[in-house]
PDB file of N, CA and C in Angstrom:
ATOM      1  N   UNK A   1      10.205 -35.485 -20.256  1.00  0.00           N
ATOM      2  CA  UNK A   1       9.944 -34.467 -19.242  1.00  0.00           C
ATOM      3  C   UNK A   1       8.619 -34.786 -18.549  1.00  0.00           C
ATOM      4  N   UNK A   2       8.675 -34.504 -16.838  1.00  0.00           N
ATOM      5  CA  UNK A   2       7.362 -35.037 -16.420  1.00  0.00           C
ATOM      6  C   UNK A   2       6.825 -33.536 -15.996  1.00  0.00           C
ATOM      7  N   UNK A   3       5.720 -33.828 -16.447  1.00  0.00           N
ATOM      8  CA  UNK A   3       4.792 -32.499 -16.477  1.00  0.00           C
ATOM      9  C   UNK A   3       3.645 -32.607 -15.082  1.00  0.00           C
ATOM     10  N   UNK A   4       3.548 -31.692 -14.492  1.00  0.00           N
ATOM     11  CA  UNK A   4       2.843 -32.218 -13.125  1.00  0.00           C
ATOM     12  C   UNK A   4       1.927 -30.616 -13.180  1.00  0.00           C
ATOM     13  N   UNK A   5       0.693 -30.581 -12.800  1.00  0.00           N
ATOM     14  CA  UNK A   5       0.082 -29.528 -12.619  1.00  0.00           C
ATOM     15  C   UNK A   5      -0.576 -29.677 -11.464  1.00  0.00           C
ATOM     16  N   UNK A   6      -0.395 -28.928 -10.272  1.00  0.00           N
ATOM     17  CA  UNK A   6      -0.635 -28.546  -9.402  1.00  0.00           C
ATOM     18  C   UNK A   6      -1.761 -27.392  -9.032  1.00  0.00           C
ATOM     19  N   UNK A   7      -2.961 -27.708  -8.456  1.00  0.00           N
ATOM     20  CA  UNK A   7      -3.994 -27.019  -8.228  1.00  0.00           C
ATOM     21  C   UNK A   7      -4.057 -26.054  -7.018  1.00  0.00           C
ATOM     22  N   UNK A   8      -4.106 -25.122  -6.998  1.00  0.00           N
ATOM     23  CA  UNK A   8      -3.499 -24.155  -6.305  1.00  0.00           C
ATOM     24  C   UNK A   8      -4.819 -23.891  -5.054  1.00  0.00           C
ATOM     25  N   UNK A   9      -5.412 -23.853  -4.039  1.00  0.00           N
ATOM     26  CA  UNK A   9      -6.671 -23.785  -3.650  1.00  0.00           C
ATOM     27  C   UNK A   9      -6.489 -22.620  -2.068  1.00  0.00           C
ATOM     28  N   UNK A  10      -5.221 -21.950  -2.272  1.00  0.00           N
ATOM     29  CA  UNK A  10      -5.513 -20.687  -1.364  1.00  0.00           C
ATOM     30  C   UNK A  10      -4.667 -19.714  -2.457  1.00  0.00           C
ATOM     31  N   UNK A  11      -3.870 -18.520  -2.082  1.00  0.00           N
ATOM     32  CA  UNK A  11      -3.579 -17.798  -2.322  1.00  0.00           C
ATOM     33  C   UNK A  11      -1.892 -17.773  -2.973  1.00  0.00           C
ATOM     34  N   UNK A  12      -1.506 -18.815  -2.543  1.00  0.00           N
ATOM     35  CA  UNK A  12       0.152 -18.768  -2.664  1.00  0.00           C
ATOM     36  C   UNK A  12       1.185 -20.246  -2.252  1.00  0.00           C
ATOM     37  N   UNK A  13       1.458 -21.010  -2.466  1.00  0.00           N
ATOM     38  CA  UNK A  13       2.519 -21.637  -1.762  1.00  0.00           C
ATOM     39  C   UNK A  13       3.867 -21.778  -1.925  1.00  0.00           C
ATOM     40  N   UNK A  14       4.870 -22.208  -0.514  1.00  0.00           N
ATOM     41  CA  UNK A  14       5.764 -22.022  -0.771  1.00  0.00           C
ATOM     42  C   UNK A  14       6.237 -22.600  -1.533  1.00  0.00           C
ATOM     43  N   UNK A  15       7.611 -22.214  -2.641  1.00  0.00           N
ATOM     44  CA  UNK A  15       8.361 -22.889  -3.352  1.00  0.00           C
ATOM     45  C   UNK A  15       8.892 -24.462  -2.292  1.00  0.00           C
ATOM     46  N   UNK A  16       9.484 -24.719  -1.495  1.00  0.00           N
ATOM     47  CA  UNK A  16       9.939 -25.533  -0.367  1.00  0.00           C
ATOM     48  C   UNK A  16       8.706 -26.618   0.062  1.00  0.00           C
ATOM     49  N   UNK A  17       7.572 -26.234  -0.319  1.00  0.00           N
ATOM     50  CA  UNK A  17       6.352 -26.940   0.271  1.00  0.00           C
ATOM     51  C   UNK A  17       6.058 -27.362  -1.585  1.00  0.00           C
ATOM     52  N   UNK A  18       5.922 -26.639  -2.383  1.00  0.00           N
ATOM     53  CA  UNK A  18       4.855 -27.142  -3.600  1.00  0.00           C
ATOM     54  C   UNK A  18       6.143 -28.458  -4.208  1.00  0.00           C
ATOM     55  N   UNK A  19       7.412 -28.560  -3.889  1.00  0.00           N
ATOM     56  CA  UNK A  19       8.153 -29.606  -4.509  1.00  0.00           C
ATOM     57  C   UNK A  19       7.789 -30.865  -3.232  1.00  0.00           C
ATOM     58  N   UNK A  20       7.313 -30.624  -2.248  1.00  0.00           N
ATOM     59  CA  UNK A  20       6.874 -31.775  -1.150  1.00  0.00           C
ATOM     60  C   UNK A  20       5.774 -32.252  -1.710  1.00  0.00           C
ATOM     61  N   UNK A  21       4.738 -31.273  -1.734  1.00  0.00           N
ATOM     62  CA  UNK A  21       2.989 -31.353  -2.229  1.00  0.00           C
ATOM     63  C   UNK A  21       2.928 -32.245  -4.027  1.00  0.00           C
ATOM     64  N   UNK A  22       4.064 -31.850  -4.354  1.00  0.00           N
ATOM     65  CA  UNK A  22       4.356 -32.819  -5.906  1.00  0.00           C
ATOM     66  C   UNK A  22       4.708 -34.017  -5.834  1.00  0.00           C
ATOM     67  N   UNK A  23       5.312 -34.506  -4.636  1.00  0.00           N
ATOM     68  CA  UNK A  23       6.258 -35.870  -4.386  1.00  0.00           C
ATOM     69  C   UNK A  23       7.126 -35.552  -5.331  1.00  0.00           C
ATOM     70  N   UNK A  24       8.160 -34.449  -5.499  1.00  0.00           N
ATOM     71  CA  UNK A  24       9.133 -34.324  -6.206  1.00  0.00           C
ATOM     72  C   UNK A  24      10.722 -34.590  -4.912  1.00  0.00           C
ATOM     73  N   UNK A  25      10.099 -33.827  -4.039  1.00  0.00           N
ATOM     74  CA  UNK A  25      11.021 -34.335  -2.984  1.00  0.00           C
ATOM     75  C   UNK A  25      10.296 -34.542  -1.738  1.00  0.00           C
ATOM     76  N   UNK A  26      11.303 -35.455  -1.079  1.00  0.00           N
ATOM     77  CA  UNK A  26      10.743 -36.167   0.151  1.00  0.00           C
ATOM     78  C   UNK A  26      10.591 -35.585   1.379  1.00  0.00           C
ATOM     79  N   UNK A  27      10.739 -34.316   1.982  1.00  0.00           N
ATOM     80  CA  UNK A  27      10.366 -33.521   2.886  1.00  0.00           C
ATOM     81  C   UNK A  27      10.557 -32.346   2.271  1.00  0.00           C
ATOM     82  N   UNK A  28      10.392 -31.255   2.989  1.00  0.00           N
ATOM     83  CA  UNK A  28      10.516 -29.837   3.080  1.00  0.00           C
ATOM     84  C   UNK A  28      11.608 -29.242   3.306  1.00  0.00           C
ATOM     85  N   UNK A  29      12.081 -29.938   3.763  1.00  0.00           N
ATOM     86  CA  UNK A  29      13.897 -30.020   3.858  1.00  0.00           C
ATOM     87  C   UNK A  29      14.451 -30.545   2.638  1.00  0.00           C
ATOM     88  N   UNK A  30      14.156 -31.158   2.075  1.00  0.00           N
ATOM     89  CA  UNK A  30      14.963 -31.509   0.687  1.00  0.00           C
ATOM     90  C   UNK A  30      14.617 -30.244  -0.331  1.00  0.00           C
ATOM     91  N   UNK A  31      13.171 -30.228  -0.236  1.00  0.00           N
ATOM     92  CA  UNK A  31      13.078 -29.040  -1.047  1.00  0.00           C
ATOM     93  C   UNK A  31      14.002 -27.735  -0.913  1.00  0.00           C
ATOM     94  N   UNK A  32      13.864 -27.394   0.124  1.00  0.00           N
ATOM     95  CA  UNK A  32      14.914 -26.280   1.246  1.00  0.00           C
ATOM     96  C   UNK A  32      16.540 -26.378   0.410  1.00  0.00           C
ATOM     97  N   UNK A  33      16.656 -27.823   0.392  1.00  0.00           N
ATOM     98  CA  UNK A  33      18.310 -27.689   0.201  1.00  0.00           C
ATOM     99  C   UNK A  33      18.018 -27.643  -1.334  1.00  0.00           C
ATOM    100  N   UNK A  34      17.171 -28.200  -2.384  1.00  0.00           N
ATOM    101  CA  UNK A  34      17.299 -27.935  -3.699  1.00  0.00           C
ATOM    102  C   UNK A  34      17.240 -26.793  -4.341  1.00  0.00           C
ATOM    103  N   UNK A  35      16.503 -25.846  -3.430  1.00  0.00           N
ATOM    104  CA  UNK A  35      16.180 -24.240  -4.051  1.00  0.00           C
ATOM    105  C   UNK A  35      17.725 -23.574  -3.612  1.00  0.00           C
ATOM    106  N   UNK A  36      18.658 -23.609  -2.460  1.00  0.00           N
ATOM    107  CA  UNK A  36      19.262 -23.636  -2.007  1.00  0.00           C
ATOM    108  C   UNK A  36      20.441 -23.212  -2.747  1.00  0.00           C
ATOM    109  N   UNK A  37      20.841 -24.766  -3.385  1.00  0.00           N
ATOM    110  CA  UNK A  37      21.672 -25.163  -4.203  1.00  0.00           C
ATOM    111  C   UNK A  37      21.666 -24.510  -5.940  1.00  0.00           C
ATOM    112  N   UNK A  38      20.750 -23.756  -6.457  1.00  0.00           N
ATOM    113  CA  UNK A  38      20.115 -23.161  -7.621  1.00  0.00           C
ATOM    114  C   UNK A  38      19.495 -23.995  -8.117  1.00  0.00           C
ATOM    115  N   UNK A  39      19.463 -25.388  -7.503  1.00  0.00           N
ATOM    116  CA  UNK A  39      18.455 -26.228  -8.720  1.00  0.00           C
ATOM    117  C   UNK A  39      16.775 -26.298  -8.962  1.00  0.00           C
ATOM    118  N   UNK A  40      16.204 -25.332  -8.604  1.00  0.00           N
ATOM    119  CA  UNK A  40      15.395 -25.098  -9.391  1.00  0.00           C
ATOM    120  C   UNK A  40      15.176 -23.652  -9.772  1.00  0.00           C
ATOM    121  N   UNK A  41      14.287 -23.487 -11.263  1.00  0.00           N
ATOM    122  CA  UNK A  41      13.749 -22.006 -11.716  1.00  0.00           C
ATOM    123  C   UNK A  41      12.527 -21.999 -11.499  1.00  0.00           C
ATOM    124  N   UNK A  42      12.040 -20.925 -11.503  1.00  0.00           N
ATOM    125  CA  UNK A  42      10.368 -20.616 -11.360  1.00  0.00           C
ATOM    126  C   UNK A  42      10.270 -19.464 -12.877  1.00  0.00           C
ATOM    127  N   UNK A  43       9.484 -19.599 -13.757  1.00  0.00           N
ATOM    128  CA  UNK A  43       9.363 -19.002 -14.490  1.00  0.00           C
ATOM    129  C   UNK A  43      10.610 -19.100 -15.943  1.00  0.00           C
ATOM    130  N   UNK A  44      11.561 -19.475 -15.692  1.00  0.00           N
ATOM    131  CA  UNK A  44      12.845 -19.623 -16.328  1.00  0.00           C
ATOM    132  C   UNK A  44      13.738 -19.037 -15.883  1.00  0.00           C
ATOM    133  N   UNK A  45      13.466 -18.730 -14.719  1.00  0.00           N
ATOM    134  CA  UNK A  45      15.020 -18.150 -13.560  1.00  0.00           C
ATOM    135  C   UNK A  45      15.439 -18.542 -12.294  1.00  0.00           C
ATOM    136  N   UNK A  46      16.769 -18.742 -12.496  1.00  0.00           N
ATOM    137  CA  UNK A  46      16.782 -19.759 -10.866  1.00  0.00           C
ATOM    138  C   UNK A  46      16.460 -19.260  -9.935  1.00  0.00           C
ATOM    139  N   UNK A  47      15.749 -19.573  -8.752  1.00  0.00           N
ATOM    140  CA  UNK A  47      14.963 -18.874  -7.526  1.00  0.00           C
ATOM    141  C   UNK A  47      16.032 -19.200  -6.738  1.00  0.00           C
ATOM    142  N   UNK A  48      16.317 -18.446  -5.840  1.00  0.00           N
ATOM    143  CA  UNK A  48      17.341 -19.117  -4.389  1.00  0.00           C
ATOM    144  C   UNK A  48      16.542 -18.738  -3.344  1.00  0.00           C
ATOM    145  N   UNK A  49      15.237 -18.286  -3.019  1.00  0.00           N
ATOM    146  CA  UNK A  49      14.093 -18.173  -2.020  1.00  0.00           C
ATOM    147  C   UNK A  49      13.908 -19.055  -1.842  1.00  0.00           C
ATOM    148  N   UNK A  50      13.909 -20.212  -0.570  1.00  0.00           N
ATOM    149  CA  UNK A  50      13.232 -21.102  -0.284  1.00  0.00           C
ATOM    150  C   UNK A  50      11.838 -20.706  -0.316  1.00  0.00           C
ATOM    151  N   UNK A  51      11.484 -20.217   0.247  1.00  0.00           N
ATOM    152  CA  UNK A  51      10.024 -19.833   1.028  1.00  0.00           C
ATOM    153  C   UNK A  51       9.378 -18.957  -0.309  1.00  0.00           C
ATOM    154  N   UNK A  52       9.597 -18.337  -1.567  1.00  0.00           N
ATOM    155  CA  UNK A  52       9.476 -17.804  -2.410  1.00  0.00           C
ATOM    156  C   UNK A  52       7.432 -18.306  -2.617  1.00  0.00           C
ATOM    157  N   UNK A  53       6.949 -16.904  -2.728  1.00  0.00           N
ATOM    158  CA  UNK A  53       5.396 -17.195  -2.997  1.00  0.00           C
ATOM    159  C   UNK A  53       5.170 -17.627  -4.346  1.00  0.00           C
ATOM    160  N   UNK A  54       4.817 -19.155  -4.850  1.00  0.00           N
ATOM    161  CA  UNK A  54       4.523 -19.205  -5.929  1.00  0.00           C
ATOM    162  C   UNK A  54       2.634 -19.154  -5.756  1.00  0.00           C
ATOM    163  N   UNK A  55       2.741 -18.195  -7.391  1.00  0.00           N
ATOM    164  CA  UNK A  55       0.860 -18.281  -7.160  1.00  0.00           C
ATOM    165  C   UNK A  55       0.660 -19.048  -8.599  1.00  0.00           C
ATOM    166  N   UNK A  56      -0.554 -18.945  -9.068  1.00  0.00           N
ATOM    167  CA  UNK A  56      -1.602 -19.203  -9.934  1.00  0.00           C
ATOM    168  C   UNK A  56      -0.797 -18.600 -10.935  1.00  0.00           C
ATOM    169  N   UNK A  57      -0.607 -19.702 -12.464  1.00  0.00           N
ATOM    170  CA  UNK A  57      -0.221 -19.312 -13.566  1.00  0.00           C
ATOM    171  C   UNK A  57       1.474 -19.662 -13.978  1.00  0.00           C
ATOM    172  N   UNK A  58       2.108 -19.833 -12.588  1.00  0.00           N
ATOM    173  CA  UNK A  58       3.686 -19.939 -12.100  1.00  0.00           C
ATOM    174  C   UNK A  58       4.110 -21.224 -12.448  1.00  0.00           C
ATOM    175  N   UNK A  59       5.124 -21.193 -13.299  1.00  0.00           N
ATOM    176  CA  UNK A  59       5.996 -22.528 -13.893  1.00  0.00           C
ATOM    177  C   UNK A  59       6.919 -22.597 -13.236  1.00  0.00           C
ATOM    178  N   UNK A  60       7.206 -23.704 -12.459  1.00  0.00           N
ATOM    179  CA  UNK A  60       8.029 -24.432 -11.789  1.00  0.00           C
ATOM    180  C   UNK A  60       9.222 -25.551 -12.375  1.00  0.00           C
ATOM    181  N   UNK A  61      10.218 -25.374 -12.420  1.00  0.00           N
ATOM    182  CA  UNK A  61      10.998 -26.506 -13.220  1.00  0.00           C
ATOM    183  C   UNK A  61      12.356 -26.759 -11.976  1.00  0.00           C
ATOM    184  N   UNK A  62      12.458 -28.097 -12.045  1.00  0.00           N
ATOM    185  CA  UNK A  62      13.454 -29.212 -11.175  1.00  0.00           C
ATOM    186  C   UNK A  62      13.634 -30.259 -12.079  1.00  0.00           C
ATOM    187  N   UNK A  63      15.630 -30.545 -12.334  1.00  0.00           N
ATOM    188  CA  UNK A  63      15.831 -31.420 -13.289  1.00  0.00           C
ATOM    189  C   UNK A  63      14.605 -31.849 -14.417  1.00  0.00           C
ATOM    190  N   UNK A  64      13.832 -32.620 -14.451  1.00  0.00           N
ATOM    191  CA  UNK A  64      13.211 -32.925 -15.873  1.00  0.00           C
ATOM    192  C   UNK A  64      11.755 -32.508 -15.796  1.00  0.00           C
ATOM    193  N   UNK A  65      11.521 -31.901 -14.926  1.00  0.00           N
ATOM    194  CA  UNK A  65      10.036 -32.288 -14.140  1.00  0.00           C
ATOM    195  C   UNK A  65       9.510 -30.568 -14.310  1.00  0.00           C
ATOM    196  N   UNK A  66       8.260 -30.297 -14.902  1.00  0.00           N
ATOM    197  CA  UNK A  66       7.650 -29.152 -14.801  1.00  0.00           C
ATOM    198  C   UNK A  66       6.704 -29.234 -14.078  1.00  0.00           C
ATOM    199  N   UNK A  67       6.478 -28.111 -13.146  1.00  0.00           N
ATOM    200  CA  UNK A  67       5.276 -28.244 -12.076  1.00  0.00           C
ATOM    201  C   UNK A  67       4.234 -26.471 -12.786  1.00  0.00           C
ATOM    202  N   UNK A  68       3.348 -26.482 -13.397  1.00  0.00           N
ATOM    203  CA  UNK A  68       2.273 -25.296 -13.404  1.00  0.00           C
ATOM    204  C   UNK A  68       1.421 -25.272 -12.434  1.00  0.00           C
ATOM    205  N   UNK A  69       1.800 -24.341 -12.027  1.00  0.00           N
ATOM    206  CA  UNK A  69       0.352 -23.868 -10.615  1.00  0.00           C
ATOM    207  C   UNK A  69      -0.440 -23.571 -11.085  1.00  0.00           C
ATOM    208  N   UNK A  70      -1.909 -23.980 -11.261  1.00  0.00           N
ATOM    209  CA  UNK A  70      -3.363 -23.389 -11.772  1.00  0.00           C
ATOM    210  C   UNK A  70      -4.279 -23.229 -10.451  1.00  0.00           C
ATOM    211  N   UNK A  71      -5.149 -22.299 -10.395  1.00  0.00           N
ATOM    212  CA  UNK A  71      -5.736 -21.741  -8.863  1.00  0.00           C
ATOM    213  C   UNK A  71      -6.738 -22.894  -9.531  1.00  0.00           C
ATOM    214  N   UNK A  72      -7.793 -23.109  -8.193  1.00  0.00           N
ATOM    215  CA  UNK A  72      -9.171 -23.844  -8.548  1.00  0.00           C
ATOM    216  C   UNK A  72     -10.351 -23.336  -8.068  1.00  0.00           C
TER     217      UNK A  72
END
């Protein structure tokens, strides 16, 4: 499992943008169609919000890959 922690440095980002900002997917549009599709959870539940506010503290999971948002 790849573990990725992501530093959070305003208030919120989108679910659709923080899988771009990871290099988990290759535009904002891929992200778009993966939240889309149910494949990813935030917290341990599938999100279907693209645009969904993830903040500070928020576990992110796509196929093998965990993303934690920590503010800085």
């Amino acid at each position: 499992m790849q573990e990725i922690q992501f530093d959070l440095d305003r208030e919120f980002v989108e679910l659709c943008n923080l899988l771009k900002l990871c290099g988990l997917a290759d535009s904002g549009g891929q992200g778009k169609l993966w939240v889309g599709e149910g494949r990813v959870k935030v917290d341990g539940q599938v999100e279907l919000r693209k645009t969904a506010k993830i903040r500070d503290g928020q576990l992110v999971e796509i196929g093998d890959s965990r993303i934690l948002v920590k503010a800085i």
